[in-house]
Protein backbone atom coordinates (compact mmCIF):
# COMPACT_ATOMS: atom_id res chain seq x y z
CA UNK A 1 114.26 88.47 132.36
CA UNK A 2 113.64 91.39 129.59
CA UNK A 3 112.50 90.35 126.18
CA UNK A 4 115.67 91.17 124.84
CA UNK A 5 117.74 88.66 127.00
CA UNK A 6 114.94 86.30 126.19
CA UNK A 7 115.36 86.64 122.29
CA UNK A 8 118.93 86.46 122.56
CA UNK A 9 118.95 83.05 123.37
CA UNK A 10 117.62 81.82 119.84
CA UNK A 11 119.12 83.93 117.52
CA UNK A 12 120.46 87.45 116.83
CA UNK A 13 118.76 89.96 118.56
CA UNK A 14 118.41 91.96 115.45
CA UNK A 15 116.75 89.33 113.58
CA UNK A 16 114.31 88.23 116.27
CA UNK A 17 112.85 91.87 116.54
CA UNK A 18 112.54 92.06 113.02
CA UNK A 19 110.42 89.03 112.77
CA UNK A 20 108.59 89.57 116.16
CA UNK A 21 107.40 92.75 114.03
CA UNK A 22 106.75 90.94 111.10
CA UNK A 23 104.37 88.48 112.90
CA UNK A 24 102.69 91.45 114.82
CA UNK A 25 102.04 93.51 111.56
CA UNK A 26 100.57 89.85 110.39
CA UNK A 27 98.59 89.74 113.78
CA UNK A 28 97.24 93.07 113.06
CA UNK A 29 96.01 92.85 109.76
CA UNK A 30 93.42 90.18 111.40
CA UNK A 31 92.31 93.37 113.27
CA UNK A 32 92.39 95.21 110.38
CA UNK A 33 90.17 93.02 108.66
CA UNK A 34 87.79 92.77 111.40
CA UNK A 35 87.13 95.99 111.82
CA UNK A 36 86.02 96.18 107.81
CA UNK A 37 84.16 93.15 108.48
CA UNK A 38 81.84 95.13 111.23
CA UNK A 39 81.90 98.69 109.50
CA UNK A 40 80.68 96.98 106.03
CA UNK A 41 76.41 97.74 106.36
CA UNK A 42 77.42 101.44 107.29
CA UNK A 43 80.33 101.95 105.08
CA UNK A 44 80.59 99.27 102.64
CA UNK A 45 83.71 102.04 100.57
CA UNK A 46 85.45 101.43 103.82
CA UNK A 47 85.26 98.26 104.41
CA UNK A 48 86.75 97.72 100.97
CA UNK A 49 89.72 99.69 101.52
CA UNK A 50 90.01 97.91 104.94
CA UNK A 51 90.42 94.52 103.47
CA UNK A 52 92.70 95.50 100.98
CA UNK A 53 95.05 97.63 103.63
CA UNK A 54 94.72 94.05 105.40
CA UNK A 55 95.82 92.21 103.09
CA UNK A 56 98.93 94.41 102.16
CA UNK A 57 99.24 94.48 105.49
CA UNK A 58 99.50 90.53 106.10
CA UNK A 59 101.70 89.97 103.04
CA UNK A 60 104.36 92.50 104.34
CA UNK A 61 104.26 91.09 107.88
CA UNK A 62 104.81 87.47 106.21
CA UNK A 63 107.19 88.49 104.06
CA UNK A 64 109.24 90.11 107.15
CA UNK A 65 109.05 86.40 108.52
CA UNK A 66 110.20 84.99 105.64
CA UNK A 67 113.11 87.27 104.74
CA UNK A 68 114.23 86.06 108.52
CA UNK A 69 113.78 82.42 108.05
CA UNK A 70 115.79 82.90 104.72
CA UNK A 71 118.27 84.78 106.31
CA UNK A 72 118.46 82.18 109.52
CA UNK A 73 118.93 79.35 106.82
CA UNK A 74 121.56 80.96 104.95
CA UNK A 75 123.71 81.59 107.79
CA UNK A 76 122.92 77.70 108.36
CA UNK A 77 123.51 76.62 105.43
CA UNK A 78 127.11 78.66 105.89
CA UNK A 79 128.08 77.61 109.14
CA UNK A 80 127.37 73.72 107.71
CA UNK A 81 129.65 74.08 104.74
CA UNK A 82 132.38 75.90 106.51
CA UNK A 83 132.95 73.02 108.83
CA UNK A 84 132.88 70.42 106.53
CA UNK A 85 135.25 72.37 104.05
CA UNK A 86 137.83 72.34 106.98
């Protein structure tokens, strides 16, 4: 099974790699803040700029997830009304 026949089962295929990349940029801004977290003694200018990038980083990740879940409720929220219009 590839990931792609896996994610099709859920939802467009389109929309599940778009939030798969939204949670990974969100996973990696964890590693982004760790590393500033052990360079801050040596390079405290760094480690600064490390956990602001992180944080950028994290809020454009979870705003990729949201924009999906939006997007995943609105086509919900379409498919409800259509069938009870008729």
């Amino acid at each position: 099974m590839t990931i792609r026949s896996y994610l099709d089962r859920f939802v467009h295929p389109w929309v599940a790699a778009i939030a798969t990349v939204g949670a990974l940029l969100w996973l990696a801004s964890f590693v982004v803040a760790a590393i500033g977290l052990g360079i801050r003694t040596s390079s405290p200018l760094w480690s600064i700029q490390l956990f602001a990038a992180s944080g950028y980083l994290g809020l454009f990740g979870m705003g990729t997830i949201a924009a999906c879940a939006l997007w995943l409720g609105g086509v919900r929220v379409v498919q409800v009304t259509r069938r009870f219009a008729g």
